[in-house]
N, C-alpha and C. Protein backbone atom coordinates (compact mmCIF):
# COMPACT_ATOMS: atom_id res chain seq x y z
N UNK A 1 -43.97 -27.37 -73.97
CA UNK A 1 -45.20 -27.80 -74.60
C UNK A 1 -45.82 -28.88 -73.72
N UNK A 2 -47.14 -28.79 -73.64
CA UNK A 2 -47.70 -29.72 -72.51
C UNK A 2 -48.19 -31.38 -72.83
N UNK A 3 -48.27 -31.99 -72.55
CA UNK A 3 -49.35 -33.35 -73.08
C UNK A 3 -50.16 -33.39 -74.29
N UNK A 4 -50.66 -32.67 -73.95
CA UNK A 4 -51.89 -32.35 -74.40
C UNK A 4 -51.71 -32.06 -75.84
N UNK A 5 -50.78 -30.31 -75.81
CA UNK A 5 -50.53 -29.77 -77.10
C UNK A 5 -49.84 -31.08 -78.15
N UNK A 6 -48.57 -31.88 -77.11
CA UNK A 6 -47.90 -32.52 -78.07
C UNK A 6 -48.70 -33.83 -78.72
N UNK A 7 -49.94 -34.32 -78.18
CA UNK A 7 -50.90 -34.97 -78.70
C UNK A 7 -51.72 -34.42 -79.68
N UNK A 8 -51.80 -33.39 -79.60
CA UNK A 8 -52.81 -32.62 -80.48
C UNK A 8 -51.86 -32.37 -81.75
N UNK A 9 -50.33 -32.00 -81.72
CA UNK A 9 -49.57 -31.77 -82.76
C UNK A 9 -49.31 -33.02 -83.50
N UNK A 10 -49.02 -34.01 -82.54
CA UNK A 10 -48.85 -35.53 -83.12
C UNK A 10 -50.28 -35.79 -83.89
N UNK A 11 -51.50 -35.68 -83.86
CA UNK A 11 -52.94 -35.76 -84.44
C UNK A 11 -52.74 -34.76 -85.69
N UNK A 12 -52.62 -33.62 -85.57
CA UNK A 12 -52.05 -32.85 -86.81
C UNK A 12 -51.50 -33.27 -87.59
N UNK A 13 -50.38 -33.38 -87.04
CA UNK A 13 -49.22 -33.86 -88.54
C UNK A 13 -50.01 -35.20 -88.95
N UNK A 14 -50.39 -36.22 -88.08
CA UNK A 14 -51.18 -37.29 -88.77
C UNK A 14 -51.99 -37.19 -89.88
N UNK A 15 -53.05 -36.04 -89.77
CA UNK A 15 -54.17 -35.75 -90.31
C UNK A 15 -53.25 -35.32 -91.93
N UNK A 16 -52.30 -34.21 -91.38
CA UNK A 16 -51.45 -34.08 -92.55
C UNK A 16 -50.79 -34.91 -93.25
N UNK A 17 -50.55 -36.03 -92.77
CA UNK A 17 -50.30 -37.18 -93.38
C UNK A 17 -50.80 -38.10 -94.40
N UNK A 18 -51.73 -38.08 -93.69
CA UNK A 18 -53.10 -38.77 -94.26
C UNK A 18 -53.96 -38.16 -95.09
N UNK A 19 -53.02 -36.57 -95.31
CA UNK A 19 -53.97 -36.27 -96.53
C UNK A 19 -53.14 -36.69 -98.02
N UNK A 20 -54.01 -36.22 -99.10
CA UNK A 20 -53.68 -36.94 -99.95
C UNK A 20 -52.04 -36.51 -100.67
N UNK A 21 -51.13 -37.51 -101.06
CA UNK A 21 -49.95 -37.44 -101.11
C UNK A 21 -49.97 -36.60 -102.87
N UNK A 22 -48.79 -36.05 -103.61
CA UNK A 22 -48.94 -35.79 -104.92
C UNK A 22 -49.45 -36.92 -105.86
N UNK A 23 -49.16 -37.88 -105.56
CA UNK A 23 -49.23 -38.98 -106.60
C UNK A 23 -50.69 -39.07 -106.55
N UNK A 24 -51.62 -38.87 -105.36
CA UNK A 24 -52.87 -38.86 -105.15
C UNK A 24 -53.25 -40.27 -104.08
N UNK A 25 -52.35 -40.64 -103.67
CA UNK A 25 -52.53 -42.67 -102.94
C UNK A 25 -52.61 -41.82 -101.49
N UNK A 26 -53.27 -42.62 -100.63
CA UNK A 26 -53.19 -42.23 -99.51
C UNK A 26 -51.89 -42.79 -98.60
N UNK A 27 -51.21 -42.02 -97.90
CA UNK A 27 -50.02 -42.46 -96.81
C UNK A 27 -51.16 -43.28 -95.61
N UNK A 28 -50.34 -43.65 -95.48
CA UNK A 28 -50.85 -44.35 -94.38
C UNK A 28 -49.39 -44.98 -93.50
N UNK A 29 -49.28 -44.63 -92.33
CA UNK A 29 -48.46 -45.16 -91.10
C UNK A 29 -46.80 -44.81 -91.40
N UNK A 30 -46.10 -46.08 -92.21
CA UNK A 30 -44.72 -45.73 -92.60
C UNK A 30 -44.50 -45.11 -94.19
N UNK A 31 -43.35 -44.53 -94.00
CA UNK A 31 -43.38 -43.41 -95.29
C UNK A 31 -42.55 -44.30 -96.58
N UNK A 32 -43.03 -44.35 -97.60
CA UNK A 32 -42.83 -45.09 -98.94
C UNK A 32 -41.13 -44.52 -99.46
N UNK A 33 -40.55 -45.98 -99.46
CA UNK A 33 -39.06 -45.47 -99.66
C UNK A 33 -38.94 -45.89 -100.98
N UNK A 34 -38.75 -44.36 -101.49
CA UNK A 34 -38.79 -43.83 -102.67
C UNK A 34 -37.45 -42.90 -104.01
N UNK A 35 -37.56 -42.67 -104.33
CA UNK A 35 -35.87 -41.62 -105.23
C UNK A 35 -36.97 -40.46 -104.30
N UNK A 36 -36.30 -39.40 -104.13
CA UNK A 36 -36.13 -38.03 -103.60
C UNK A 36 -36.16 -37.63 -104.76
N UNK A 37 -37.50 -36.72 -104.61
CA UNK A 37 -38.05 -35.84 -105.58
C UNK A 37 -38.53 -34.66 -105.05
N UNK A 38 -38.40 -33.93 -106.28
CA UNK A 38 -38.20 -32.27 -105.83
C UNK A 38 -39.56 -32.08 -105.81
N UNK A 39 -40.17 -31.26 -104.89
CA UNK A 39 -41.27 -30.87 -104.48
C UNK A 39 -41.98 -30.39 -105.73
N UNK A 40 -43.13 -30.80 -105.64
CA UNK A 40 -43.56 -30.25 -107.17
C UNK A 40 -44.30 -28.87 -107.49
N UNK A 41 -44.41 -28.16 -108.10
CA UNK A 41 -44.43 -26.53 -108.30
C UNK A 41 -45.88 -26.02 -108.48
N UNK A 42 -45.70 -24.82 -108.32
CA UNK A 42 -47.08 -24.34 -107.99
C UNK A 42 -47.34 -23.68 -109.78
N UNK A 43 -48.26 -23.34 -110.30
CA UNK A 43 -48.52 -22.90 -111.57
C UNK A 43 -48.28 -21.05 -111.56
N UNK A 44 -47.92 -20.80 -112.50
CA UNK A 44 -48.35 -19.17 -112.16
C UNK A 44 -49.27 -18.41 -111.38
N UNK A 45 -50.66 -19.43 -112.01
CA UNK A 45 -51.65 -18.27 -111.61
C UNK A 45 -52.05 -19.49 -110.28
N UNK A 46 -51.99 -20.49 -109.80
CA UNK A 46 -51.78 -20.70 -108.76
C UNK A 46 -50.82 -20.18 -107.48
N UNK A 47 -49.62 -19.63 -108.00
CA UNK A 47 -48.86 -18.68 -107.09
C UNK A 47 -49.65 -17.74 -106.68
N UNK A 48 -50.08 -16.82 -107.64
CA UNK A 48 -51.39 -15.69 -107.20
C UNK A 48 -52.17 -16.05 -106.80
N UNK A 49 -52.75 -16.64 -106.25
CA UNK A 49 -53.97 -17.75 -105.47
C UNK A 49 -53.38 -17.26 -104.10
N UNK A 50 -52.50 -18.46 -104.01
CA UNK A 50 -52.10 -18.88 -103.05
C UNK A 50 -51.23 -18.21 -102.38
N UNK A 51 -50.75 -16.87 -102.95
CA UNK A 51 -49.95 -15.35 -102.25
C UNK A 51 -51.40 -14.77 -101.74
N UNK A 52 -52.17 -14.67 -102.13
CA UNK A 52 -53.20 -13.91 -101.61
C UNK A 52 -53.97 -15.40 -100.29
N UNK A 53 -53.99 -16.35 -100.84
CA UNK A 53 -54.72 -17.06 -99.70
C UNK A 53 -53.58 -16.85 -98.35
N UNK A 54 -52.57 -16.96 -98.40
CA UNK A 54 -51.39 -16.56 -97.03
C UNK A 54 -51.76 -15.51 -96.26
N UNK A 55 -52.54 -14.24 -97.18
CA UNK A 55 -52.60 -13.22 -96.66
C UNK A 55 -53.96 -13.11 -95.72
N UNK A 56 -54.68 -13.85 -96.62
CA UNK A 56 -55.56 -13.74 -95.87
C UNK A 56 -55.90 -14.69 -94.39
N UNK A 57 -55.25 -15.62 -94.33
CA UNK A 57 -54.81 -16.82 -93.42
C UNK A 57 -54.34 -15.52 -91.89
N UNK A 58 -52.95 -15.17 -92.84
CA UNK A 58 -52.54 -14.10 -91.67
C UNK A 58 -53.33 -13.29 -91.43
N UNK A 59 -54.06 -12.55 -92.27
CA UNK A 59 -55.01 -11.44 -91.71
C UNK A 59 -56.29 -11.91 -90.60
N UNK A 60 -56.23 -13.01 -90.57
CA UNK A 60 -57.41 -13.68 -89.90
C UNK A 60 -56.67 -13.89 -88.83
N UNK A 61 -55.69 -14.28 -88.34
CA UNK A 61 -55.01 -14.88 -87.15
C UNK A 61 -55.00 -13.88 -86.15
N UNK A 62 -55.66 -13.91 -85.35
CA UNK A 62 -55.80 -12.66 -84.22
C UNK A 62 -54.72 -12.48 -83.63
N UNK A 63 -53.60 -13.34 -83.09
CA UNK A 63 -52.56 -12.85 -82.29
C UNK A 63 -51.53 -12.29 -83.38
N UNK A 64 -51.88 -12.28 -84.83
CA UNK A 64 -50.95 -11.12 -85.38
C UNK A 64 -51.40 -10.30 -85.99
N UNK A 65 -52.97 -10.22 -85.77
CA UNK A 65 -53.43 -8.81 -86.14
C UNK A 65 -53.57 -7.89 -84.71
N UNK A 66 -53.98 -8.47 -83.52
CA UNK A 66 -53.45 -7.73 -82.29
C UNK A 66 -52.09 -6.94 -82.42
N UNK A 67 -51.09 -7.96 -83.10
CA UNK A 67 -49.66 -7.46 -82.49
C UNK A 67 -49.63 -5.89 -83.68
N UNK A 68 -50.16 -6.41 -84.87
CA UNK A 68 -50.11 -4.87 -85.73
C UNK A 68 -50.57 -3.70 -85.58
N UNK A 69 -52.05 -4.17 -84.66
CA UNK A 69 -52.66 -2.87 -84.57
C UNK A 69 -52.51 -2.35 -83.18
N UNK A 70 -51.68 -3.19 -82.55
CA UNK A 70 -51.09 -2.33 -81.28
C UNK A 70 -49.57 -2.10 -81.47
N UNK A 71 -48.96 -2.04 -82.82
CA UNK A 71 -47.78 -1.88 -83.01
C UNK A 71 -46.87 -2.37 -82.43
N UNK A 72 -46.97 -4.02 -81.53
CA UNK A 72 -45.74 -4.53 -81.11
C UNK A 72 -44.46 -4.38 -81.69
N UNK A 73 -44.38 -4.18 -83.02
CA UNK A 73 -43.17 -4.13 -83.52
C UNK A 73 -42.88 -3.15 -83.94
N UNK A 74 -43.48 -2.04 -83.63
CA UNK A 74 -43.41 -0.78 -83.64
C UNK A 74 -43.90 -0.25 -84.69
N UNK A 75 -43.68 1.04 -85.23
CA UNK A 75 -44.42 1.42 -86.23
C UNK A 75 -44.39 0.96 -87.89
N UNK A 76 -43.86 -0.21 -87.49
CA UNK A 76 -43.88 -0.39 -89.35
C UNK A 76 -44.00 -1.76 -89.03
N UNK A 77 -44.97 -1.84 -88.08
CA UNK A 77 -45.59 -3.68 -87.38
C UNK A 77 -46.30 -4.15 -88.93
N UNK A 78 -46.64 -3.12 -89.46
CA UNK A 78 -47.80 -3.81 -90.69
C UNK A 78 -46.89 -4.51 -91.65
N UNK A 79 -45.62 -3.78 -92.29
CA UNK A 79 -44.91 -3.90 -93.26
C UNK A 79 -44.10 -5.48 -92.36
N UNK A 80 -43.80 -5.67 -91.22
CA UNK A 80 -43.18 -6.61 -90.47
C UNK A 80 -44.07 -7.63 -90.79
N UNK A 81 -45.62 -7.91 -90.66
CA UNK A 81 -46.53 -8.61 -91.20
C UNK A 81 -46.58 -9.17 -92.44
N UNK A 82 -46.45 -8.19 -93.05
CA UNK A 82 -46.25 -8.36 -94.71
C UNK A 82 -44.85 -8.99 -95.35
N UNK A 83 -43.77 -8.41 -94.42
CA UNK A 83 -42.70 -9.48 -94.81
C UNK A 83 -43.17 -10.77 -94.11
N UNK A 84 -43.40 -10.94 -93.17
CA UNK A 84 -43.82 -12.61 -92.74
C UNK A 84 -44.52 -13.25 -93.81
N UNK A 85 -45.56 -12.44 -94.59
CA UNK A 85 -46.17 -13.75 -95.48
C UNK A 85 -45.15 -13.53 -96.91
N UNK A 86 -44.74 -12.49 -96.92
CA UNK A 86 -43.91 -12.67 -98.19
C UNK A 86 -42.78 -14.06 -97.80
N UNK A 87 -41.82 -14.16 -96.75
CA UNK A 87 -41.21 -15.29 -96.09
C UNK A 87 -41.63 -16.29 -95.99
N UNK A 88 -43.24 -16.83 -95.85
CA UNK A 88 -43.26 -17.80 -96.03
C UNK A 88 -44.33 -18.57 -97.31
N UNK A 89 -44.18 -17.07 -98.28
CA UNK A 89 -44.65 -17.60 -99.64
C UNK A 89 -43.59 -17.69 -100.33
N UNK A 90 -42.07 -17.17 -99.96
CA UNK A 90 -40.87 -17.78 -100.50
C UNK A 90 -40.54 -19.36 -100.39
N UNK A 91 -40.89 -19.35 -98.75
CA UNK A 91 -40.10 -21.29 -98.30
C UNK A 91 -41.22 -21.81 -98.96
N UNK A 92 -42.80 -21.62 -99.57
CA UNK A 92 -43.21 -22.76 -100.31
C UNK A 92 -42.95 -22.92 -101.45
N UNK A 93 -42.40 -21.72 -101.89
CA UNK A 93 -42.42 -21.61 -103.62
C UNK A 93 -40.97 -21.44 -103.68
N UNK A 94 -40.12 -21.31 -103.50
CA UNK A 94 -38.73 -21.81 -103.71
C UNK A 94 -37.89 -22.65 -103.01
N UNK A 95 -38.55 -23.46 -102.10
CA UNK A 95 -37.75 -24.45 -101.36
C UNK A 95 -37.76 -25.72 -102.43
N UNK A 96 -36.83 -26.31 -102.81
CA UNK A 96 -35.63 -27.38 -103.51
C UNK A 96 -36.13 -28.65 -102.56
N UNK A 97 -36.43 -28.66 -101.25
CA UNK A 97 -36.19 -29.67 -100.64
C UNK A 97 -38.20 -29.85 -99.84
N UNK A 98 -38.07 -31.18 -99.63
CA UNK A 98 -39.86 -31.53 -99.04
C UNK A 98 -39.89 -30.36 -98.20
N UNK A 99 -41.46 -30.32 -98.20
CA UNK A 99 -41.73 -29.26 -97.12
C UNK A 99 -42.52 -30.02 -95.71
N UNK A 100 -42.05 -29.64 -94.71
CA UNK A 100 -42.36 -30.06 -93.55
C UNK A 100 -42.92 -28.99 -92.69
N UNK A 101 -44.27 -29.53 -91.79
CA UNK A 101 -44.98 -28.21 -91.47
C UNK A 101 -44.37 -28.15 -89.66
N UNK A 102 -43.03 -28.87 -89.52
CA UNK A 102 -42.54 -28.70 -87.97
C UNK A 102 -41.70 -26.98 -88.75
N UNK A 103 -40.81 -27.13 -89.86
CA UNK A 103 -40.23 -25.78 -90.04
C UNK A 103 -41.03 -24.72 -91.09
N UNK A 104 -42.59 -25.21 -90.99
CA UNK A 104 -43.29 -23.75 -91.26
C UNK A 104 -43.65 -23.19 -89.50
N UNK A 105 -43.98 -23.99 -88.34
CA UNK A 105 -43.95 -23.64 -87.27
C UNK A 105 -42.95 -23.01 -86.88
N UNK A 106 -41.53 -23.12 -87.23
CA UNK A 106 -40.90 -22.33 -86.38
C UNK A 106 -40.38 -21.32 -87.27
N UNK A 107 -40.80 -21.25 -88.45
CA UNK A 107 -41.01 -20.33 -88.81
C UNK A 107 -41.48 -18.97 -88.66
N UNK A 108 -43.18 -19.32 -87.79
CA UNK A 108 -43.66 -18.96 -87.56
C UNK A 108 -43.83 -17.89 -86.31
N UNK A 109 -43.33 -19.23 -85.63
CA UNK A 109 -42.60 -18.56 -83.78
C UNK A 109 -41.52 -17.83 -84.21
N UNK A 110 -40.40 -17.98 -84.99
CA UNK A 110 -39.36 -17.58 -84.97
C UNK A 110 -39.53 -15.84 -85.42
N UNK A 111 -40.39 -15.88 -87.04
CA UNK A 111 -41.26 -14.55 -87.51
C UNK A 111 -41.81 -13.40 -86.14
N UNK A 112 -42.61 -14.12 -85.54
CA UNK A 112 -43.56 -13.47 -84.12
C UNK A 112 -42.69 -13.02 -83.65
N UNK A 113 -41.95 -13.82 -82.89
CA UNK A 113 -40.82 -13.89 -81.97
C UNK A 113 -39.87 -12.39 -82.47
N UNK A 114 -39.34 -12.89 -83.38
CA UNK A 114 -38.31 -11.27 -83.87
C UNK A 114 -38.81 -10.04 -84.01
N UNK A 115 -40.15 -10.00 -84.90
CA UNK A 115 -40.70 -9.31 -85.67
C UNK A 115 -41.44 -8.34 -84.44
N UNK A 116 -41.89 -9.26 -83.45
CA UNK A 116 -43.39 -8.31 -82.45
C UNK A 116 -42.80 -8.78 -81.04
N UNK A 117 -42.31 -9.03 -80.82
CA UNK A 117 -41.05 -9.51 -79.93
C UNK A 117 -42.26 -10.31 -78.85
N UNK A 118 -42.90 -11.36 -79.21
CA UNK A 118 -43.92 -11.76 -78.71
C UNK A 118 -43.63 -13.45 -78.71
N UNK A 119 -44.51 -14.39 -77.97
CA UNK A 119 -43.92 -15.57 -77.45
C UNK A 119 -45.42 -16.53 -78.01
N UNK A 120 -46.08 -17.09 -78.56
CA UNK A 120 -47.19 -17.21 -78.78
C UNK A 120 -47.46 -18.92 -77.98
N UNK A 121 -48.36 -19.57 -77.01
CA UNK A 121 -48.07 -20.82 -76.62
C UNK A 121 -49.76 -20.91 -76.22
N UNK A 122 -50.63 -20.21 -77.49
CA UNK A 122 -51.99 -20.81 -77.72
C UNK A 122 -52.27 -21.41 -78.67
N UNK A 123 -51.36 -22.11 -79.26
CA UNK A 123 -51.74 -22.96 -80.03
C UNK A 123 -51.87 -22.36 -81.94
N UNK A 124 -52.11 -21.02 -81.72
CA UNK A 124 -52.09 -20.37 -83.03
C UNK A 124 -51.26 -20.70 -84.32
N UNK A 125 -50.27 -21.27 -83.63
CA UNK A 125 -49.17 -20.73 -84.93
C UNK A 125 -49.58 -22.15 -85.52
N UNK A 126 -49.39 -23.23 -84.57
CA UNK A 126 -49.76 -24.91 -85.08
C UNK A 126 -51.11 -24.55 -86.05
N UNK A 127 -51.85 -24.25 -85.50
CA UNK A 127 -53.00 -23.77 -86.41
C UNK A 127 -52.99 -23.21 -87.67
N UNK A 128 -51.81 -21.96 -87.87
CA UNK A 128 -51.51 -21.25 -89.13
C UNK A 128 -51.04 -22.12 -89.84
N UNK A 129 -50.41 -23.01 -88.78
CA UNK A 129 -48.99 -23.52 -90.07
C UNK A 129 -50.14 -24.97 -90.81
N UNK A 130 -51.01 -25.43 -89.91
CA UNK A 130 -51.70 -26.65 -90.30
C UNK A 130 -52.13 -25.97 -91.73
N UNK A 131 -53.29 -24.73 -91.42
CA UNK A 131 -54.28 -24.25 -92.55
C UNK A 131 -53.23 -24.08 -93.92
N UNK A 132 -52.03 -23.20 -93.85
CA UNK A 132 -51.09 -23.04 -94.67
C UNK A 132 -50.75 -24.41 -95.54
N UNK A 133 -50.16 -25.35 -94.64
CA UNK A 133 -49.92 -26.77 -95.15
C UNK A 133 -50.92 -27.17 -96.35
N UNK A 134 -52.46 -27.23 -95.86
CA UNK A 134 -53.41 -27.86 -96.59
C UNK A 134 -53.69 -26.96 -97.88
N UNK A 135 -53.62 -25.53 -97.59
CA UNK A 135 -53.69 -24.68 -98.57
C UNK A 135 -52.79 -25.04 -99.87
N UNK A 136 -51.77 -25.46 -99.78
CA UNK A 136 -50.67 -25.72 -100.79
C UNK A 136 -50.70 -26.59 -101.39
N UNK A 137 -51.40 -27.81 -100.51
CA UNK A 137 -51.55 -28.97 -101.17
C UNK A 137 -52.63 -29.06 -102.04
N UNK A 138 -53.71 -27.93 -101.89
CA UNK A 138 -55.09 -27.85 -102.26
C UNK A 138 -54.87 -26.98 -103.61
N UNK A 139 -53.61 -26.06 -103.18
CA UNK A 139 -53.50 -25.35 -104.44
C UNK A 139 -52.18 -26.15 -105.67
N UNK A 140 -51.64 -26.98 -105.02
CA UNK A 140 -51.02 -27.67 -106.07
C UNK A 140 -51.76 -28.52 -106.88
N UNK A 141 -53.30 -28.69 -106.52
CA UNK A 141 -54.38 -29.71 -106.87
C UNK A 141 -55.04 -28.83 -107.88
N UNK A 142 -54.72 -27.21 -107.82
CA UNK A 142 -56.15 -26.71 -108.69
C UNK A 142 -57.22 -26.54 -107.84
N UNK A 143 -57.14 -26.74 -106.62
CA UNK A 143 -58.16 -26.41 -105.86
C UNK A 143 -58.15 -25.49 -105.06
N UNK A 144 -58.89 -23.99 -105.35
CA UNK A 144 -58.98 -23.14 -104.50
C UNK A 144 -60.04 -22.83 -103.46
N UNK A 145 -60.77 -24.07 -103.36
CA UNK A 145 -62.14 -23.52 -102.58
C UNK A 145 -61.86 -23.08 -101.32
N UNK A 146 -60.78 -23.11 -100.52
CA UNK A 146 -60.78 -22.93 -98.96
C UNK A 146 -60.07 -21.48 -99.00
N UNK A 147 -59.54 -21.02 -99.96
CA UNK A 147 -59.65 -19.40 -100.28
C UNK A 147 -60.37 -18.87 -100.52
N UNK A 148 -61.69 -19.52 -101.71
CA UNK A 148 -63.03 -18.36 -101.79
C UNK A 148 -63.52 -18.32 -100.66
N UNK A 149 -63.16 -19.52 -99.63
CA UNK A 149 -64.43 -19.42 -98.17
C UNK A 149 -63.23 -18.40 -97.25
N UNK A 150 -61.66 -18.33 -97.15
CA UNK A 150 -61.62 -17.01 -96.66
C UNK A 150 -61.80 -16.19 -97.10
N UNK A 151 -61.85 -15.72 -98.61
CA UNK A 151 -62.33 -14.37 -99.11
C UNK A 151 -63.43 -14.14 -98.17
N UNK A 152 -64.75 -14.96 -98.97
CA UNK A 152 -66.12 -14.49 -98.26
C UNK A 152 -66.06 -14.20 -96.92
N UNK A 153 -65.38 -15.51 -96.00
CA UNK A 153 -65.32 -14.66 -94.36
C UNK A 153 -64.63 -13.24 -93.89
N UNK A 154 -63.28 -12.98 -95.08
CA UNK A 154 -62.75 -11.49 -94.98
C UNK A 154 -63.98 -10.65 -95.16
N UNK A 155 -64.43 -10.80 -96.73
CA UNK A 155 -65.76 -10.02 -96.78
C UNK A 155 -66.74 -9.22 -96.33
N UNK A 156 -67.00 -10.18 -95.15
CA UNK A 156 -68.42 -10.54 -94.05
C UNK A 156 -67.54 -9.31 -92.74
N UNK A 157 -66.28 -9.96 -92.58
CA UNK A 157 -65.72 -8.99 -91.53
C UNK A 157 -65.24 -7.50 -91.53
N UNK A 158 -65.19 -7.50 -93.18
CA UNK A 158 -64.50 -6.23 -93.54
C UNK A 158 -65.73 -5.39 -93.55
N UNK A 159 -67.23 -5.87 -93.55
CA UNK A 159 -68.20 -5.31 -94.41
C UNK A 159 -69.52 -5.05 -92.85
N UNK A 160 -68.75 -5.88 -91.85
CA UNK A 160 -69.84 -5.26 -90.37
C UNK A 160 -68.81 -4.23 -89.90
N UNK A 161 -68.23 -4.08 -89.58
CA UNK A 161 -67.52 -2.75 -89.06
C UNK A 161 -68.76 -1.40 -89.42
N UNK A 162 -68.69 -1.54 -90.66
CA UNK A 162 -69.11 -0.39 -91.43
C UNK A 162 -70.85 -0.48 -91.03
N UNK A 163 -71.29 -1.36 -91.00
CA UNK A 163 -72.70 -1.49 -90.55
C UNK A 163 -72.92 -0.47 -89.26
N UNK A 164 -71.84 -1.20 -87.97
CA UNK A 164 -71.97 -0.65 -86.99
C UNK A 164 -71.92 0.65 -86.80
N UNK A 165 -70.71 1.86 -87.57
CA UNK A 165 -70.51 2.91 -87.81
C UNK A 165 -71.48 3.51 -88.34
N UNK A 166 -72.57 3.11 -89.14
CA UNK A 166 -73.69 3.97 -90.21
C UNK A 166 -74.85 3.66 -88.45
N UNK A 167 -74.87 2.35 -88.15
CA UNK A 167 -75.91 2.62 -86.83
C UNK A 167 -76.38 3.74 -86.51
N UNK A 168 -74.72 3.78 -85.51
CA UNK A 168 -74.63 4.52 -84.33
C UNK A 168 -74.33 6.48 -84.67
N UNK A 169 -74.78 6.28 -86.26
CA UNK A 169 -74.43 7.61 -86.99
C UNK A 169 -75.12 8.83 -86.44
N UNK A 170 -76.54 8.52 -85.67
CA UNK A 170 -76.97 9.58 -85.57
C UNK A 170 -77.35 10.69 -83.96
N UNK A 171 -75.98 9.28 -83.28
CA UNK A 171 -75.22 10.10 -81.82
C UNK A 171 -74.17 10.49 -81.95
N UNK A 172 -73.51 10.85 -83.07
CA UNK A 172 -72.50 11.76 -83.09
C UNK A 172 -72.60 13.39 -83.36
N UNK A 173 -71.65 14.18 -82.24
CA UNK A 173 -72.01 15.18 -82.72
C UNK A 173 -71.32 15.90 -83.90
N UNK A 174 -71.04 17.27 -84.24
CA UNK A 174 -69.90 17.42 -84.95
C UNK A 174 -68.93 17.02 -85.32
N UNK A 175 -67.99 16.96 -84.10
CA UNK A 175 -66.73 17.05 -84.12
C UNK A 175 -66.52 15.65 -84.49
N UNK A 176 -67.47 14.91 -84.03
CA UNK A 176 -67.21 12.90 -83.65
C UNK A 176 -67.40 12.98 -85.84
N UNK A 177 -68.37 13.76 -86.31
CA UNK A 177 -68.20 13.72 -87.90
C UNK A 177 -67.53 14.75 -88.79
N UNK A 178 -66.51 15.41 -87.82
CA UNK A 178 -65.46 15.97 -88.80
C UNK A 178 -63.94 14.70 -88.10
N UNK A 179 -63.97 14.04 -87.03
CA UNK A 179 -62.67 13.50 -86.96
C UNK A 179 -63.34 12.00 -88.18
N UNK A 180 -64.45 11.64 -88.32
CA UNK A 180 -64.27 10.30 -88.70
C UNK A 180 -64.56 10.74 -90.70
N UNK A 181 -64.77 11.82 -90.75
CA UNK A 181 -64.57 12.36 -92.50
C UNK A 181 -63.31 12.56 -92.69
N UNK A 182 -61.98 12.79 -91.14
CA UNK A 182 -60.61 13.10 -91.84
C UNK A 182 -60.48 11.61 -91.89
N UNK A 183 -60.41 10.45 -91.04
CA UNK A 183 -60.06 9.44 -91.54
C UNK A 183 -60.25 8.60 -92.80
């Protein structure tokens, strides 16, 4: 890891720091020595939130939607995907002990790494694991707004594809609209 990254990770976890703690007080610098308390729980229908906000987190992350749709992990790369967020909607919702976003990272690498047999050192995963982090904390708050804004951006992406395809509809010949009616 270079200078740079490990400055930028040290600024991360800060930022993560400095966001707001359960009790709601802000951390600031050294950590409040306290009784050890069990991480506090997500609500039902906050679990469903926040299983679907994972997914969509991952579905957005280009170096593991590359690795699916070129089948790095071979043909059941999607279902390999899908256990990754099921894995790490387990370590938030049944881990006993604080959650720390150094072992949702290597989580993360470790997931890639086995799963798509891939090495990732752009910075992505720090990124997943940051958005993930804040997500939990946002959804232990009752606050889902940074999931309706990935819904809508899934939305927007799921919904130009199809634009482009109706375009370019009327240079295809036959065959180009009997292979794209079997799909």
């Amino acid at each position: 890891m270079s200078k740079k990254q490990k400055e930028k990770k040290k600024f991360r976890f800060e930022v993560l720091r400095a966001h707001r703690n359960r009790d709601g007080e802000r951390e600031r610098g050294k950590k409040k020595k306290k009784k050890m308390e069990a991480p506090k729980q997500l609500s039902a229908e906050s679990q469903s939130i926040f299983r679907e906000g994972i997914g969509l987190v991952l579905s957005q992350w280009s170096a593991l939607r590359m690795a699916v749709e070129n089948e790095w992990g071979g043909r059941d790369s999607r279902s390999k995907a899908e256990q990754l967020g099921s894995d790490i909607f387990s370590w938030f919702t049944q881990s006993k002990e604080p959650l720390y976003i150094d072992d949702l990272e290597n989580m993360l690498d470790e997931g890639i790494e086995s799963a798509f047999n891939a090495i990732l050192d752009d910075g992505s995963v720090e990124e997943v694991a940051e958005k993930l982090m804040i997500m939990h904390e946002e959804c232990l708050d009752g606050n889902f707004s940074s999931i309706g804004s990935l819904r809508e951006t899934s939305r927007k992406r799921v919904a130009h594809p199809h634009v482009r395809q109706v375009k370019f509809l009327h240079d295809l010949n036959l065959m180009d609209l009997m292979v794209l009616n079997f799909l």
